[in-house]
Protein backbone atom coordinates (compact mmCIF):
# COMPACT_ATOMS: atom_id res chain seq x y z
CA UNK A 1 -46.68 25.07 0.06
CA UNK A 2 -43.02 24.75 -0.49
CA UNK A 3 -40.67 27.53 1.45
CA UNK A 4 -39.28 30.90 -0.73
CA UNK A 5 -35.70 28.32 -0.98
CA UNK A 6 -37.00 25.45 -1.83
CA UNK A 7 -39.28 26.80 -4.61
CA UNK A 8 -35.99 29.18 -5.85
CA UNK A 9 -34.24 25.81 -6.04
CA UNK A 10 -36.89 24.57 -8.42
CA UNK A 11 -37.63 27.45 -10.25
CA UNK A 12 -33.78 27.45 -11.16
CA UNK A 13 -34.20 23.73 -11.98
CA UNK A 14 -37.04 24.61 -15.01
CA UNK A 15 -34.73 27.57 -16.14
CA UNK A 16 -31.76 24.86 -16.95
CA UNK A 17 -33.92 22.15 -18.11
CA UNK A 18 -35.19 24.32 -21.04
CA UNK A 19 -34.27 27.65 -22.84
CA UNK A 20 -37.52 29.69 -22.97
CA UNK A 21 -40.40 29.45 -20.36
CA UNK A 22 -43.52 31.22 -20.53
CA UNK A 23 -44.27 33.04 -17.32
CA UNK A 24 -47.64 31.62 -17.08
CA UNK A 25 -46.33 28.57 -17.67
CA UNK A 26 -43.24 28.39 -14.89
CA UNK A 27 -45.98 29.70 -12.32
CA UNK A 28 -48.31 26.45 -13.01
CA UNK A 29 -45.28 24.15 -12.73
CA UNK A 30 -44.49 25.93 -9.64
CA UNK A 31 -48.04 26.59 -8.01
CA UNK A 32 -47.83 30.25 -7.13
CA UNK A 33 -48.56 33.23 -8.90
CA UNK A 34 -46.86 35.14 -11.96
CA UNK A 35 -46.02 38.37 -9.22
CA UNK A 36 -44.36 35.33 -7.58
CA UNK A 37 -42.49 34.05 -10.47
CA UNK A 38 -41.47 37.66 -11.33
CA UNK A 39 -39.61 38.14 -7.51
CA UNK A 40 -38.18 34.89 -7.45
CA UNK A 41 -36.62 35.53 -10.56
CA UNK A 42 -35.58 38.85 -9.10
CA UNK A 43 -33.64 37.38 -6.39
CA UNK A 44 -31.75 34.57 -8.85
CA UNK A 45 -30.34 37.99 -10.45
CA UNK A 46 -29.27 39.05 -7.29
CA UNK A 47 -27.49 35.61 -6.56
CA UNK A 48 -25.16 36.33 -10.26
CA UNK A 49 -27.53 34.31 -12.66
CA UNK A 50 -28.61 36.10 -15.76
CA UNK A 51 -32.29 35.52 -16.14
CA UNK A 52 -33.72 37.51 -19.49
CA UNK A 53 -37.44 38.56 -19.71
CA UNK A 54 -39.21 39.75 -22.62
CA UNK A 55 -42.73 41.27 -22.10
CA UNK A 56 -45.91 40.77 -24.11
CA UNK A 57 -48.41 38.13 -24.41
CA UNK A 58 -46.37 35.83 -24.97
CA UNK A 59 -43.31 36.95 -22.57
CA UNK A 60 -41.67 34.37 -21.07
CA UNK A 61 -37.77 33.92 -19.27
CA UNK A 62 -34.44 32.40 -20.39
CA UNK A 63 -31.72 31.93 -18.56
CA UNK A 64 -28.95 33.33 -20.23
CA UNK A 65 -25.07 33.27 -20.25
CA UNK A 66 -23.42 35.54 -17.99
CA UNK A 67 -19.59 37.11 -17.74
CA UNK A 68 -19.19 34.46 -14.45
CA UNK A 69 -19.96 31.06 -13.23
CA UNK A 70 -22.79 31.07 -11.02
CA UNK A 71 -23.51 27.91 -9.18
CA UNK A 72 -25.03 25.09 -11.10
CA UNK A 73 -28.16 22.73 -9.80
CA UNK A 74 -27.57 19.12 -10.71
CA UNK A 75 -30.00 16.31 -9.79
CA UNK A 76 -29.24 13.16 -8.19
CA UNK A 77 -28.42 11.44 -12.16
CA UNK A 78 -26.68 14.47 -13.42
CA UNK A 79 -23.99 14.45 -10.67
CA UNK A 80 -23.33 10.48 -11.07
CA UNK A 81 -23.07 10.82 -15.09
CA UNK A 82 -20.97 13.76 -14.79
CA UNK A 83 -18.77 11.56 -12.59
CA UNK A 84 -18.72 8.97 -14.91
CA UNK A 85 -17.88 11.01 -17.70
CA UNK A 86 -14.97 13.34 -15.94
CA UNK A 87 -13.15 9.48 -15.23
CA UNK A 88 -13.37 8.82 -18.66
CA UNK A 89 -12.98 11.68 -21.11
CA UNK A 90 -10.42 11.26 -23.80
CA UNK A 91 -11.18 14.42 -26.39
CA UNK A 92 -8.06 14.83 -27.31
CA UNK A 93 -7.42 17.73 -26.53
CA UNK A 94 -4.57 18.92 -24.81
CA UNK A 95 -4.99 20.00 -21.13
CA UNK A 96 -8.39 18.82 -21.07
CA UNK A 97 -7.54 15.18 -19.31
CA UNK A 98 -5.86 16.97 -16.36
CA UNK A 99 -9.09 19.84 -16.45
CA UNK A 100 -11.58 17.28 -16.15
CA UNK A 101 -9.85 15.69 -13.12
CA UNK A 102 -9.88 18.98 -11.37
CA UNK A 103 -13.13 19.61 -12.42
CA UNK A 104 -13.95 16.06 -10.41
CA UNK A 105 -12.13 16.78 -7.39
CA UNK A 106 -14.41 20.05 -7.15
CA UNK A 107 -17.45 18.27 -7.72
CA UNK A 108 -16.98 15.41 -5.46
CA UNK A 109 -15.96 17.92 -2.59
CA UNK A 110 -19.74 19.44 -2.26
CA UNK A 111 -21.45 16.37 -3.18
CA UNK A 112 -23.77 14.89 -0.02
CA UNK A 113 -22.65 11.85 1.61
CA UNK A 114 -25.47 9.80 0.11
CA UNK A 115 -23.98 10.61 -3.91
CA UNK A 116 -20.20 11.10 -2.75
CA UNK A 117 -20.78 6.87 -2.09
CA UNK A 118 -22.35 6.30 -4.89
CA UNK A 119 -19.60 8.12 -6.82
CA UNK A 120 -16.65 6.41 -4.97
CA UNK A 121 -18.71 2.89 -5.96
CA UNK A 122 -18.03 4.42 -9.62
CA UNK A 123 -14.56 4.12 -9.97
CA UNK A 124 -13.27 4.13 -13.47
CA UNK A 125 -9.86 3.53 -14.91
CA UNK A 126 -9.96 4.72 -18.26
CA UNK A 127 -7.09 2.83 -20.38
CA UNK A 128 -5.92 4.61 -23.37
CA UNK A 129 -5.88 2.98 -26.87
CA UNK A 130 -2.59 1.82 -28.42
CA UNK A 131 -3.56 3.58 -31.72
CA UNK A 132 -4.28 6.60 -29.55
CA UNK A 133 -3.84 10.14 -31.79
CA UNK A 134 -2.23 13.22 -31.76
CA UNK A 135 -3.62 15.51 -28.99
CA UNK A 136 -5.36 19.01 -30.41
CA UNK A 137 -3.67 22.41 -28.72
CA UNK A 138 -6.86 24.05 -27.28
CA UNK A 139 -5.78 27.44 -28.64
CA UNK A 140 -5.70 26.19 -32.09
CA UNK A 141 -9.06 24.68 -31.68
CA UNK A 142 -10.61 27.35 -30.54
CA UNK A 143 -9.09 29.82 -33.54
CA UNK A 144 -10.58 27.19 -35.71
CA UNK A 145 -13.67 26.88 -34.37
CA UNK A 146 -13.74 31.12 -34.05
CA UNK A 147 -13.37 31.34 -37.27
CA UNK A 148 -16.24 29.01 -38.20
CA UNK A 149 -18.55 30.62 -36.55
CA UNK A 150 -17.67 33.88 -37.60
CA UNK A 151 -17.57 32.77 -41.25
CA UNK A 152 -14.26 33.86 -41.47
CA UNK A 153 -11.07 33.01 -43.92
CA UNK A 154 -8.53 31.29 -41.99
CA UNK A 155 -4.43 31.73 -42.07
CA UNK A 156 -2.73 28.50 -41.35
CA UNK A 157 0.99 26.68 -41.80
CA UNK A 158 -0.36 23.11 -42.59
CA UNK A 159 2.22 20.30 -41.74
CA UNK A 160 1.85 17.04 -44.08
CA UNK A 161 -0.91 16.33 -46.93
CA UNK A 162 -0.43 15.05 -50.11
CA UNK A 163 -1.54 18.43 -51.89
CA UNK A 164 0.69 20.48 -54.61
CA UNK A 165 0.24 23.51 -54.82
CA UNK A 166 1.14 26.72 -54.38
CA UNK A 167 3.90 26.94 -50.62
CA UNK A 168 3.49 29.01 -47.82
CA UNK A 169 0.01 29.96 -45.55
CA UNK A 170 -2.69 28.17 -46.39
CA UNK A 171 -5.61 30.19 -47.05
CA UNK A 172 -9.52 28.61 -46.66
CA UNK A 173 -12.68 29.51 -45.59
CA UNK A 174 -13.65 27.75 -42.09
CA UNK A 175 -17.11 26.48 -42.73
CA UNK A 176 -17.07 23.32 -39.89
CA UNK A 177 -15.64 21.71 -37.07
CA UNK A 178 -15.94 18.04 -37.05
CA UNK A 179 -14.63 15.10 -35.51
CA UNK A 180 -14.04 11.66 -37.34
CA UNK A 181 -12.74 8.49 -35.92
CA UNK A 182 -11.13 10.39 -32.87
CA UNK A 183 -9.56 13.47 -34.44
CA UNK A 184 -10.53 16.59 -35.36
CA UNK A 185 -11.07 18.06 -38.74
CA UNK A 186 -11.68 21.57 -40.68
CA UNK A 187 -14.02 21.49 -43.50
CA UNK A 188 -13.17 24.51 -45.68
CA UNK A 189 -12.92 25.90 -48.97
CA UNK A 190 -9.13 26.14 -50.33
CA UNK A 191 -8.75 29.21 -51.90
CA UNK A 192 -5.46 28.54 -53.30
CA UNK A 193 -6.96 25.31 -54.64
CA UNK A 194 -10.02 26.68 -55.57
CA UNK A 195 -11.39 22.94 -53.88
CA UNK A 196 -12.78 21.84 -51.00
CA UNK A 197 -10.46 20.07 -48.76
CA UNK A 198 -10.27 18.48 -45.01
CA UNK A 199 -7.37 19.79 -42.46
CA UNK A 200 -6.65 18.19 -39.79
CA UNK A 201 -6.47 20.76 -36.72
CA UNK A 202 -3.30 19.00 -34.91
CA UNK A 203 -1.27 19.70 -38.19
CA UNK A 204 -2.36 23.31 -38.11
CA UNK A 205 -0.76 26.03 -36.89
CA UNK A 206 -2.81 29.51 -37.41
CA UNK A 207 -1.51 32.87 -38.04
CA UNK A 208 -2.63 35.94 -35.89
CA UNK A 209 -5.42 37.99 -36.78
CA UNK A 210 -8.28 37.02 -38.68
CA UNK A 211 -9.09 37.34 -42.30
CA UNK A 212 -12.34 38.71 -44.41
CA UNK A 213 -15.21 37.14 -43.64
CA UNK A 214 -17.04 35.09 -46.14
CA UNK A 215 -20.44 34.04 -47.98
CA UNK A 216 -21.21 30.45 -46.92
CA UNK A 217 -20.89 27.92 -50.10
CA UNK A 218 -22.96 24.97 -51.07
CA UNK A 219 -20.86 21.90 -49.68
CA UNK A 220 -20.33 19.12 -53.10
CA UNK A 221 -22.85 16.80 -51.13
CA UNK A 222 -25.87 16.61 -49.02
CA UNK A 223 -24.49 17.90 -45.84
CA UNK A 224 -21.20 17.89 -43.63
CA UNK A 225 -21.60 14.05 -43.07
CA UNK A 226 -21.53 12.56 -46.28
CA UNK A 227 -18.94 15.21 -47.53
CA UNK A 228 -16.73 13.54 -44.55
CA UNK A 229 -17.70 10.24 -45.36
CA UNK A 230 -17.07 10.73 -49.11
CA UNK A 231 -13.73 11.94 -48.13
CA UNK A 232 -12.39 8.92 -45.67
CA UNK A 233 -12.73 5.66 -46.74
CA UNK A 234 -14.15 4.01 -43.31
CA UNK A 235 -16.12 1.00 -43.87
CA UNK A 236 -19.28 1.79 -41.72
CA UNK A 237 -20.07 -2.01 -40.40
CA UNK A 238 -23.41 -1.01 -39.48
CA UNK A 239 -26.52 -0.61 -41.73
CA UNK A 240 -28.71 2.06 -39.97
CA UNK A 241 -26.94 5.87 -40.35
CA UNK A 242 -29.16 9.04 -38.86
CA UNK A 243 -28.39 12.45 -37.99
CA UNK A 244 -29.72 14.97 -35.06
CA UNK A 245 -28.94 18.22 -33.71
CA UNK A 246 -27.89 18.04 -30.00
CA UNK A 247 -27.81 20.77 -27.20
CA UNK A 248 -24.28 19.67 -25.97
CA UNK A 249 -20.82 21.14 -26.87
CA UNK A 250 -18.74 18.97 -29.55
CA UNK A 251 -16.18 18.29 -27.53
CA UNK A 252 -18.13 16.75 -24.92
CA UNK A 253 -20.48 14.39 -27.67
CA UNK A 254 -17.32 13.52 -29.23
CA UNK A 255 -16.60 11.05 -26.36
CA UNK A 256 -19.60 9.64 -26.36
CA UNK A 257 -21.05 9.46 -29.71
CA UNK A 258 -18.49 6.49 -30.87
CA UNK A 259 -15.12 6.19 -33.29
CA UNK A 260 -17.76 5.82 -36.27
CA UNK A 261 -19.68 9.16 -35.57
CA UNK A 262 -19.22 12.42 -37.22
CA UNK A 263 -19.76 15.53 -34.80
CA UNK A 264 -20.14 18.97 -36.49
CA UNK A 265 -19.55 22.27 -33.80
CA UNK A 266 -22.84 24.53 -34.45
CA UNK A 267 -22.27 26.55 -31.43
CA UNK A 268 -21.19 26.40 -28.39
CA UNK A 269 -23.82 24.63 -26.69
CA UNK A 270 -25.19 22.69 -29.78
CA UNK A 271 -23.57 20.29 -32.42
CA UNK A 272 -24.79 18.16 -35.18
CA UNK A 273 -23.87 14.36 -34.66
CA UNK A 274 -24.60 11.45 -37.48
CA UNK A 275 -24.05 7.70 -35.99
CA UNK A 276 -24.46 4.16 -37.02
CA UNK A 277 -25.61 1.22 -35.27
CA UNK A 278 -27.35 -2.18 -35.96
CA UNK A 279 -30.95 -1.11 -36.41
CA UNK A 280 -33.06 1.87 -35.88
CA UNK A 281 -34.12 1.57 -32.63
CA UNK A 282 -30.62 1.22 -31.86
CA UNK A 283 -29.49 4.72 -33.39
CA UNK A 284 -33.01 6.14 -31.36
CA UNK A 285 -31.62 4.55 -28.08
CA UNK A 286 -28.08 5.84 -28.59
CA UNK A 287 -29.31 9.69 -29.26
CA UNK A 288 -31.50 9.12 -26.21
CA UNK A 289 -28.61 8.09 -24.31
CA UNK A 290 -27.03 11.65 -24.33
CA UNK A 291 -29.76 12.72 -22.14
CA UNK A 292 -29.93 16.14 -23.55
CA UNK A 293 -33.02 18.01 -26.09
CA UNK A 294 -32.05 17.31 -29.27
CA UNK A 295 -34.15 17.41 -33.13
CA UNK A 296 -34.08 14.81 -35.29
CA UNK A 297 -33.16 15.54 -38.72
CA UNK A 298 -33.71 12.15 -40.37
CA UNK A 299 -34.31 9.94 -41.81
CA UNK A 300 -37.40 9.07 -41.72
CA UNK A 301 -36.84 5.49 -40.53
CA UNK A 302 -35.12 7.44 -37.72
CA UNK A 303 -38.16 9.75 -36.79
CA UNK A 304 -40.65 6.02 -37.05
CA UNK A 305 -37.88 4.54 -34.60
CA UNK A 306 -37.92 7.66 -32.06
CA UNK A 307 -41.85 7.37 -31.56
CA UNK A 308 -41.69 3.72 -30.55
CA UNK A 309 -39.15 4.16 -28.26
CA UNK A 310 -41.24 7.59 -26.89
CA UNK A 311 -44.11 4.70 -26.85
CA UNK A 312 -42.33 2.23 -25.21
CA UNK A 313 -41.27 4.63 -22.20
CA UNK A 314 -44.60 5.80 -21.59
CA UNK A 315 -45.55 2.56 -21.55
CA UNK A 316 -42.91 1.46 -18.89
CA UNK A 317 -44.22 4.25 -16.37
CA UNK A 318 -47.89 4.07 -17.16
CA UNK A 319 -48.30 0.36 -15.80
């Protein structure tokens, strides 16, 4: 039987590895008792993380956000790939560069020995891109991306755009928060210009307080993506396009999903990502890359493609 530290360990493992557990189900993957389950979830409350329970037949827990950071269990693969990706974020976002490196220098002081050389085998020297663009002010993203989620019409100066119309604040309701070929973009509804329209974030500058909130319009295409796509006149080189919702924050997906993918905020934990590549498998592989749950949303080609990778890895482990 594994020791009352051990089993908190893995108990607080499950909890981050998926948002709802059924009690009945954490004490089977655990091999004690629901009483069990129920204390050991006592004492991660006492240690600062927020564990919610609802009752019923069907009650399960979820580890919730909190008002602090309580300490976070990584496995062995997490810790190297968070290495690799703290040497080699570029979000463009201002003060996020220096962030991240502080963030590694924390990490790689309470790292074992045994990952601590594996990370220092790791390396990376990320070289910036001569076409490299205009860094985002986080403040300004973050009014942006306040105001999307709170369905809210946003006050902005707007530097640059071909527009005419009428001069002074810009006035349009914040419906997403996208990137495109390394910068970030509002999608919103103009009111001045009765239109939609794209801003880009690093030429906007928004005014204090925040404005009436809104009801959500119908977007002149099929979703976010091809609005985007419509809008920018990027040749897509590759022949296979399909879209998923992700459990990671935009800003993190952005670096990895590619210059040709187009990553929609939906929370802050969750985005919407559409991305190219030479087949279907390919796309499959590269959404299974991210090593995080994410749902499909199509197409279908995509969904046929998922399975037979799904196949193919049971496969690999069943031999």
């Amino acid at each position: 039987m594994s020791t009352p530290a051990s089993r908190l360990l893995s108990l607080l493992s499950l909890l981050q590895a998926r948002r709802d557990w059924p009690g009945e189900a954490l004490a089977d993957r655990l091999g004690v008792s629901p009483r069990t389950v129920r204390r050991d979830v006592d004492r991660l409350r006492e240690l600062g993380y927020p564990v919610h329970a609802t009752k019923g037949p069907d009650g399960g827990y979820r580890l919730e956000a909190g008002t602090q950071m309580p300490p976070l269990l990584l496995d062995d693969e997490q810790a190297v790939a968070l290495v690799v990706a703290l040497q080699t974020t570029s979000s463009g976002v201002a003060g996020v560069d220096e962030a991240a490196l502080r963030a590694l220098a924390t990490l790689r002081q309470v790292m074992p020995a045994r990952l601590r050389a594996a990370a220092d085998a790791l390396q990376v020297t990320a070289v910036a891109s001569a076409s490299r663009h205009p860094e985002v002010d986080q403040h300004v993203l973050l009014t942006v991306g306040s105001a999307v989620r709170a369905r809210e019409v946003l006050r902005f100066d707007y530097v640059g755009g071909g527009d005419t119309g009428p001069r002074g604040p810009r006035r349009a309701e914040a419906h997403h928060l996208v990137t495109w070929g390394g910068r970030w973009y509002l999608v919103g509804f103009d009111l001045d210009r009765a239109d939609w329209r794209t801003f880009r974030v690093d030429k906007m500058t928004p005014k204090t307080g925040s404005g009436p909130r809104f009801a959500p319009r119908e977007l002149p295409a099929a979703d976010v993506a091809a609005f985007v796509a419509q809008r920018f006149t990027t040749i897509n080189p590759w022949p296979c396009r399909g879209e998923a919702e992700v459990d990671m924050p935009a800003s993190e997906l952005a670096r990895w999903a590619g210059p040709g993918a187009l990553v929609e905020a939906l929370g802050e934990n969750r985005s919407r990502v559409a991305l190219s590549a030479w087949s279907w498998d390919g796309v499959a592989s590269t959404f299974a890359m991210f090593g995080v749950p994410l749902r499909v949303l199509g197409p279908p080609e995509l969904v046929d493609a998922m399975h037979r990778l799904a196949d193919r890895a049971t496969a690999a482990v069943d031999r």
